[in-house]
C-alpha atoms as a PDB file:
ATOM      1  CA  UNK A   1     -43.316   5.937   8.318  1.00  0.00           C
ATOM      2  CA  UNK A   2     -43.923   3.951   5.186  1.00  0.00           C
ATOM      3  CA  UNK A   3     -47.134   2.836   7.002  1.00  0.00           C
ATOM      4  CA  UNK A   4     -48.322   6.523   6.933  1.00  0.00           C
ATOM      5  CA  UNK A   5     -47.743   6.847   3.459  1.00  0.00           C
ATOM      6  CA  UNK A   6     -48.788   4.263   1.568  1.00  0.00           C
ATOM      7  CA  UNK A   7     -52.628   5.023   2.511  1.00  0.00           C
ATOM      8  CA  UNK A   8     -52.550   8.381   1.774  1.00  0.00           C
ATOM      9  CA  UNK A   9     -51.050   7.097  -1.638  1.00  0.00           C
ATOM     10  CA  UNK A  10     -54.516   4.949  -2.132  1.00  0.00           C
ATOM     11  CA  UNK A  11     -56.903   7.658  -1.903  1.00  0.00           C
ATOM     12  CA  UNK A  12     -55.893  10.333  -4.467  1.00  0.00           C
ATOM     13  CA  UNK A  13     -58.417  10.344  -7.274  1.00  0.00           C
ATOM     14  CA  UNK A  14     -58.608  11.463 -10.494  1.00  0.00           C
ATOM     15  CA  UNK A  15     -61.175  14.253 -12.418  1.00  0.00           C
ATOM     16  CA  UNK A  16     -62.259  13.972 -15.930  1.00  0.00           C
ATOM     17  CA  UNK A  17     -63.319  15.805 -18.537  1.00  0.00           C
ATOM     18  CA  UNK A  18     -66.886  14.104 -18.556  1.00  0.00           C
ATOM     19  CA  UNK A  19     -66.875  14.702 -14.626  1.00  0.00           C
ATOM     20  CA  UNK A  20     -66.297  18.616 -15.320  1.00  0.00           C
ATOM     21  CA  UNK A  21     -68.829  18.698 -18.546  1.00  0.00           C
ATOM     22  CA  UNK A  22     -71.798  17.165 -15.776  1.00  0.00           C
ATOM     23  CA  UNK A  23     -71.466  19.032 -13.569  1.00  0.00           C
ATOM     24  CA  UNK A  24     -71.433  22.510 -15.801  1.00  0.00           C
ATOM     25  CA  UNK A  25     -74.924  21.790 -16.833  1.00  0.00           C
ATOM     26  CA  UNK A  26     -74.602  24.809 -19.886  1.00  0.00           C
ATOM     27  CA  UNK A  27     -76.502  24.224 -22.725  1.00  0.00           C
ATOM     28  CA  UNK A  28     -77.295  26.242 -25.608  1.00  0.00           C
ATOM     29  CA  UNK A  29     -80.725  27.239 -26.365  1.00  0.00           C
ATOM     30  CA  UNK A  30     -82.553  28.486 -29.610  1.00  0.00           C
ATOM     31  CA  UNK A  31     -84.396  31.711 -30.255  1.00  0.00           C
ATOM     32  CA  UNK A  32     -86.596  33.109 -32.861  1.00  0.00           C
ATOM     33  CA  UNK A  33     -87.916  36.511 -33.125  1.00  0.00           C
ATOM     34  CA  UNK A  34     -89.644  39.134 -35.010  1.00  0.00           C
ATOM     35  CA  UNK A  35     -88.921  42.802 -34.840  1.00  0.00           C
ATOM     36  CA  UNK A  36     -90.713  45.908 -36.522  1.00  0.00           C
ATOM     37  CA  UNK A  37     -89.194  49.185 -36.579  1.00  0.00           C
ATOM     38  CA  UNK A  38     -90.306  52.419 -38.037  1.00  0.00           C
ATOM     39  CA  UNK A  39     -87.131  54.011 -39.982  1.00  0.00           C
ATOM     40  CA  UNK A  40     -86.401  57.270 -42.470  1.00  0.00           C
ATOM     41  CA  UNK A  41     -85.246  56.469 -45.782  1.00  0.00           C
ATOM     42  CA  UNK A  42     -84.742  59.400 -47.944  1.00  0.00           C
ATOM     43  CA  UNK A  43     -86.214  61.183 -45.340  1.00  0.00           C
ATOM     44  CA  UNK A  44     -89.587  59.655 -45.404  1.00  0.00           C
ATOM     45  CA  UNK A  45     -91.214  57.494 -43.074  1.00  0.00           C
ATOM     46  CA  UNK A  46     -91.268  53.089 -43.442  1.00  0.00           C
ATOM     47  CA  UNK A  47     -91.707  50.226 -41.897  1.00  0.00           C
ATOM     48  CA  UNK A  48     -88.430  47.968 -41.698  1.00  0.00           C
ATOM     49  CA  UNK A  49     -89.196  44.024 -40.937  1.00  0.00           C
ATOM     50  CA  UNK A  50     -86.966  41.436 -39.967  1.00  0.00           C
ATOM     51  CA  UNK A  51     -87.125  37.839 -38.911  1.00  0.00           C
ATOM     52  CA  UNK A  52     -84.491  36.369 -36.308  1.00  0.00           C
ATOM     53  CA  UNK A  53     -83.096  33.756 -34.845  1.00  0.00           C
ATOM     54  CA  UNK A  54     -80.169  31.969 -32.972  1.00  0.00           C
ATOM     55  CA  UNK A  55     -78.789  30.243 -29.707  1.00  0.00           C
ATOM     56  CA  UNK A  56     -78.312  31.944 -26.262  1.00  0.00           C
ATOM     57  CA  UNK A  57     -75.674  31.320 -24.789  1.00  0.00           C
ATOM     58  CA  UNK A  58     -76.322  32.272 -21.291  1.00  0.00           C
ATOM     59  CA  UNK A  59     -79.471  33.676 -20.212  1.00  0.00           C
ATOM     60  CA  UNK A  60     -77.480  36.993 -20.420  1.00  0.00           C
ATOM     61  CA  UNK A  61     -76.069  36.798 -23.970  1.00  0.00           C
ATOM     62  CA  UNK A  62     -77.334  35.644 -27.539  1.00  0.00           C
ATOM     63  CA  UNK A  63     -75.653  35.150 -30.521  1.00  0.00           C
ATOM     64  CA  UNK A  64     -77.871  34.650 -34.194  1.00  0.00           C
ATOM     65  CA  UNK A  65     -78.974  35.644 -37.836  1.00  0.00           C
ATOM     66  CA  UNK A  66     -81.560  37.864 -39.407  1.00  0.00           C
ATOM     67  CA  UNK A  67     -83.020  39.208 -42.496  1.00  0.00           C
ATOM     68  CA  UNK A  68     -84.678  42.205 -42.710  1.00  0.00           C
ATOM     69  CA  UNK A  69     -86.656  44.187 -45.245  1.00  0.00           C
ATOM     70  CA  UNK A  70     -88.771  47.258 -45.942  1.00  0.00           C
ATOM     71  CA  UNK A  71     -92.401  46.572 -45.900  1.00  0.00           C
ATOM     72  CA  UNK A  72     -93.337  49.579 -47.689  1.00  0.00           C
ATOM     73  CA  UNK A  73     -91.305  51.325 -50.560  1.00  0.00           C
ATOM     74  CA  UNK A  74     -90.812  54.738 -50.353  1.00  0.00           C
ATOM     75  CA  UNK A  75     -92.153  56.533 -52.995  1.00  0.00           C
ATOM     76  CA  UNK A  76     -90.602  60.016 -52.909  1.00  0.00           C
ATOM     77  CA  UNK A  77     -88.849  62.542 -55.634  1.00  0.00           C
ATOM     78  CA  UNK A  78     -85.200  62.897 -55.298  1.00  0.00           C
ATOM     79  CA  UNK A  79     -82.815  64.471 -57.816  1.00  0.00           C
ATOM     80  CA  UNK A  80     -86.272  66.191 -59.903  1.00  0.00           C
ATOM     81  CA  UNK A  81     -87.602  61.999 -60.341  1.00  0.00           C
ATOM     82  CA  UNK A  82     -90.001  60.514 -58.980  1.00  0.00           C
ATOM     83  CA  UNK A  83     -88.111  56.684 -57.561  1.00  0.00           C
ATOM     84  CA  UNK A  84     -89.528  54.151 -55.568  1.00  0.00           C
ATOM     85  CA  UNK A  85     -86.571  52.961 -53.085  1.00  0.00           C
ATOM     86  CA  UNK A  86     -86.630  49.434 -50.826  1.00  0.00           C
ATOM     87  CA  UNK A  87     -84.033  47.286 -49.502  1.00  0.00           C
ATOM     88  CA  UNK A  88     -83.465  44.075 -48.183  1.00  0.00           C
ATOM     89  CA  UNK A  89     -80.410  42.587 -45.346  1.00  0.00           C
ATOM     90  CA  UNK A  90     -79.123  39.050 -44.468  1.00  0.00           C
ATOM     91  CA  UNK A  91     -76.505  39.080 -41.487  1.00  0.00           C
ATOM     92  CA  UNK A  92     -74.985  38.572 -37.618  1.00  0.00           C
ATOM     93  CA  UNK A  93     -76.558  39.412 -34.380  1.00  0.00           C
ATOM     94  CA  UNK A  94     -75.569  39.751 -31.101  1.00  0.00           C
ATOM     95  CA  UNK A  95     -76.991  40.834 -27.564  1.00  0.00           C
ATOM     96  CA  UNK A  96     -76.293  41.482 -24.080  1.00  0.00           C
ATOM     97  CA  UNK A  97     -78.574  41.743 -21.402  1.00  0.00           C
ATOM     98  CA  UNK A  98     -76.283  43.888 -18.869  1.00  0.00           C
ATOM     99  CA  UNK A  99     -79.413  44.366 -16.831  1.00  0.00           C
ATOM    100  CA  UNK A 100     -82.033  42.261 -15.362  1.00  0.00           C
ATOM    101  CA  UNK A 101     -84.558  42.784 -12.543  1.00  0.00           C
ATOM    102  CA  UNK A 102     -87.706  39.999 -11.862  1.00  0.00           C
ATOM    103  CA  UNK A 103     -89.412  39.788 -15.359  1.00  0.00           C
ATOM    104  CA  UNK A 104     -88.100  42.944 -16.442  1.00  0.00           C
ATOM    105  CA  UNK A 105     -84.202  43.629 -18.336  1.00  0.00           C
ATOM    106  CA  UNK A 106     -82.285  45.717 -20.473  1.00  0.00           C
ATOM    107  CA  UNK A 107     -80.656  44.447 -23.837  1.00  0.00           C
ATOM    108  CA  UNK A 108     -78.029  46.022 -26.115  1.00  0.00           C
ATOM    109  CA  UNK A 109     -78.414  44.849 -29.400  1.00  0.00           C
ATOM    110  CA  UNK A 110     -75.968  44.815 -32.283  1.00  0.00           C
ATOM    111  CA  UNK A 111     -76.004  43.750 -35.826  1.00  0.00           C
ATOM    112  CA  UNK A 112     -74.143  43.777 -38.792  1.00  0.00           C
ATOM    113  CA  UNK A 113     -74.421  42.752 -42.584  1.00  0.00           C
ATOM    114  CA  UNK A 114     -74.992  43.195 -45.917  1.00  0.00           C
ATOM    115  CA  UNK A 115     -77.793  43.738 -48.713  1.00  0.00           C
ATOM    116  CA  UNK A 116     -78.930  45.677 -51.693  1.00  0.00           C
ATOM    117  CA  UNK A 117     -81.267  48.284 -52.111  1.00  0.00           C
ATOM    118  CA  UNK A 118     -83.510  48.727 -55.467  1.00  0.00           C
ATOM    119  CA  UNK A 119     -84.537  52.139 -56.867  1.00  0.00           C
ATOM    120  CA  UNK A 120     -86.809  52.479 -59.283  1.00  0.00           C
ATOM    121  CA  UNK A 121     -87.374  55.263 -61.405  1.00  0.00           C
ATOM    122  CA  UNK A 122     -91.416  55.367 -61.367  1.00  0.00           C
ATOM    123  CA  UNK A 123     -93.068  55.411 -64.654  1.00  0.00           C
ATOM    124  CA  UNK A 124     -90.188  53.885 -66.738  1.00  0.00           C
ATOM    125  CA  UNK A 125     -90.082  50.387 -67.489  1.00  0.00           C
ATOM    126  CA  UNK A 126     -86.690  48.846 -66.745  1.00  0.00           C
ATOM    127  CA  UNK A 127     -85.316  51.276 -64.448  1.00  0.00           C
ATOM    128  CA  UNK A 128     -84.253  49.316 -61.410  1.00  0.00           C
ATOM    129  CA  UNK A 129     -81.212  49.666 -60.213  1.00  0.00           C
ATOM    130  CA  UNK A 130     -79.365  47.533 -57.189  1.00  0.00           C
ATOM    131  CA  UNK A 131     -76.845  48.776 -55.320  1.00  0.00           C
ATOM    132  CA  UNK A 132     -74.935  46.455 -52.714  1.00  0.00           C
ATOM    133  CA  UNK A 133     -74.336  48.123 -48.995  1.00  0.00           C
ATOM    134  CA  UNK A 134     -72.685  46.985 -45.549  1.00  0.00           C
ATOM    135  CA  UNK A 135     -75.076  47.590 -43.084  1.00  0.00           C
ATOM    136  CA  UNK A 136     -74.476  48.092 -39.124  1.00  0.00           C
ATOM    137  CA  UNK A 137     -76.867  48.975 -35.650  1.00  0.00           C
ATOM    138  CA  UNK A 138     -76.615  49.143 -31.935  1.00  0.00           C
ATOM    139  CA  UNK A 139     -79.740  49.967 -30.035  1.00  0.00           C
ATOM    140  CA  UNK A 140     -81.008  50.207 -26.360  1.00  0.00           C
ATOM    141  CA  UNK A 141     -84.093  47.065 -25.452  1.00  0.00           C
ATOM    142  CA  UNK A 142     -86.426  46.997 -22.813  1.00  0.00           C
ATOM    143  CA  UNK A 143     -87.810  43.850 -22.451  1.00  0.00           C
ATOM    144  CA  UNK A 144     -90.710  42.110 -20.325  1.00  0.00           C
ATOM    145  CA  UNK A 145     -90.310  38.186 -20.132  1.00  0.00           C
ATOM    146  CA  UNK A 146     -94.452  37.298 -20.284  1.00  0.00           C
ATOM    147  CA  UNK A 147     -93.571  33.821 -19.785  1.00  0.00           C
ATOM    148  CA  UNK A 148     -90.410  31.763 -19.498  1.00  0.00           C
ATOM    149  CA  UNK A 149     -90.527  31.254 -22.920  1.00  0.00           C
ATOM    150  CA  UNK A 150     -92.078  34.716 -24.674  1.00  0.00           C
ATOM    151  CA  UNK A 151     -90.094  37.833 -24.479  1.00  0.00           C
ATOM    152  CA  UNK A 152     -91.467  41.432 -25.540  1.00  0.00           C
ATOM    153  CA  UNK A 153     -90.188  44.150 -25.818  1.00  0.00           C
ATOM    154  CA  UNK A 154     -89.520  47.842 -27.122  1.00  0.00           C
ATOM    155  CA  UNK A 155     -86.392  50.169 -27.958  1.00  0.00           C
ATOM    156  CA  UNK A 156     -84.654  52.603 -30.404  1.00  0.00           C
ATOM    157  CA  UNK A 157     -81.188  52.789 -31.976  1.00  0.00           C
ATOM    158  CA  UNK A 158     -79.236  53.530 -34.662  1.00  0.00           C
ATOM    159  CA  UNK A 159     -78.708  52.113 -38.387  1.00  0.00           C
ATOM    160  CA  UNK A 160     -75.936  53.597 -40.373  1.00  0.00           C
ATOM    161  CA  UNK A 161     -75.226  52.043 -43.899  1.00  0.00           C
ATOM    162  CA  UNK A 162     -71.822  52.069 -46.219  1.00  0.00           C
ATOM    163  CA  UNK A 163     -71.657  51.888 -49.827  1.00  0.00           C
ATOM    164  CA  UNK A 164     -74.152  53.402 -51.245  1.00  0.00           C
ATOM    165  CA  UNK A 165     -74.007  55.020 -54.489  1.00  0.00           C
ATOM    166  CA  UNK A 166     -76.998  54.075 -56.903  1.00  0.00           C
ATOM    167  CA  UNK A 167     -78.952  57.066 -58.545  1.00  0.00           C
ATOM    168  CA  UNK A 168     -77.619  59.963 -56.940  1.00  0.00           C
ATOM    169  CA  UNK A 169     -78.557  58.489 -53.366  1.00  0.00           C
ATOM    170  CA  UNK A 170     -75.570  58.402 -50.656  1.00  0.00           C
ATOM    171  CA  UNK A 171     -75.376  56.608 -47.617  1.00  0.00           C
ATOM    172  CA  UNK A 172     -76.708  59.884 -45.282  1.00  0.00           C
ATOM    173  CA  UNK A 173     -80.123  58.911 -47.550  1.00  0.00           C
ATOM    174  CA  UNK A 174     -80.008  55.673 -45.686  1.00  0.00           C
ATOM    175  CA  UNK A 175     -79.001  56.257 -42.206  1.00  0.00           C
ATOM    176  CA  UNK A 176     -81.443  56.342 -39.795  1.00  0.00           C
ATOM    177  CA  UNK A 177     -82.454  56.563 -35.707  1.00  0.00           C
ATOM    178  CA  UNK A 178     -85.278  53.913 -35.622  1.00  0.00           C
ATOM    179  CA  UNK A 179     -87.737  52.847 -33.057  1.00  0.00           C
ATOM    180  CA  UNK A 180     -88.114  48.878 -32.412  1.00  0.00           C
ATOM    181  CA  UNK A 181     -91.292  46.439 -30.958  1.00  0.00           C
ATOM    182  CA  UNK A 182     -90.326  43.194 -31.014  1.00  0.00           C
ATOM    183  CA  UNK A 183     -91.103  39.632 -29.416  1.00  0.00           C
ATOM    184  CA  UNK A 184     -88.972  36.377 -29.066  1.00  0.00           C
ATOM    185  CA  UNK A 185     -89.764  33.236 -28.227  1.00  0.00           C
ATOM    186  CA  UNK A 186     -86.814  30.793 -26.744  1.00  0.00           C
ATOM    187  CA  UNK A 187     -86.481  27.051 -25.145  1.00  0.00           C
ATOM    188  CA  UNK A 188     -86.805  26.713 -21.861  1.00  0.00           C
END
């Protein structure tokens, strides 16, 4: 019996971590992107840029930063004044791609941060105001992969905003559907 055992005994082997950690072969990979979307502010039609960037995870899921502005002020009257009103965001991003088909997928995009907006009062010197705001979005992304390293895309969503207060604006002023064309490029 003891002949039975002891080479059974002998051939029991061990796993380590560095065994496990080779054989995963995960690695994280960078991203950077620029998106354009046209937006209503105050009810009037601009152009909202932002610049972004991060590490995928997966191929399915990204994690990142951005900062976003308007590219045009709008100039509109509000309250019997005439104000010029822009605003600019710094915060987190995340996305999913749920859905994915050859070159083709599907992405649902969040965000969420924080900024200020300026309004100026036009035609008075020293009128600027800046008001601080929490700002959050979810939209829908349909993207093409043109090569394994360039992503386009298009989509639409949703931007709501919370606190803001400055000149007689609210955040319902800011809130807005938007549509989105974008491209990303990312390690292979």
């Amino acid at each position: 019996l003891a002949l039975l055992i002891s080479p059974a005994l002998a051939e029991i082997s061990t796993l380590t971590d560095t065994d496990a950690t080779a054989s995963s072969g995960q690695t994280l990979k960078a991203f950077v992107g620029f998106e354009a979307n046209n937006i209503l502010l105050i009810e009037d039609g601009s152009l909202y840029f932002s610049l972004h960037g991060g590490v995928a995870l997966n191929p399915n899921f990204r994690l990142g930063i951005y900062a976003a502005t308007v590219a045009s002020d709008v100039n509109t009257k509000e309250n019997g004044k005439n104000i010029s009103v822009d605003y600019n965001a710094l915060g987190l991003l995340a996305e999913v791609k749920p859905i994915s088909f050859g070159n083709f997928s599907i992405s649902i995009p969040v965000s969420a941060g924080a900024g200020f907006s300026n309004v100026q009062t036009q035609g008075k010197e020293n009128s600027k105001a800046k008001d601080g705001f929490f700002v959050a979005d979810a939209a829908l992304h349909f993207n093409y992969q043109i090569t394994p390293a360039l992503e386009f895309g298009i989509g639409g969503g949703y931007r709501l905003f919370l606190g803001i207060s400055e000149d007689g604006l609210d955040n319902g002023d800011f809130n807005t559907p938007f549509g989105a064309i974008f491209i990303n490029w990312g390690e292979n």
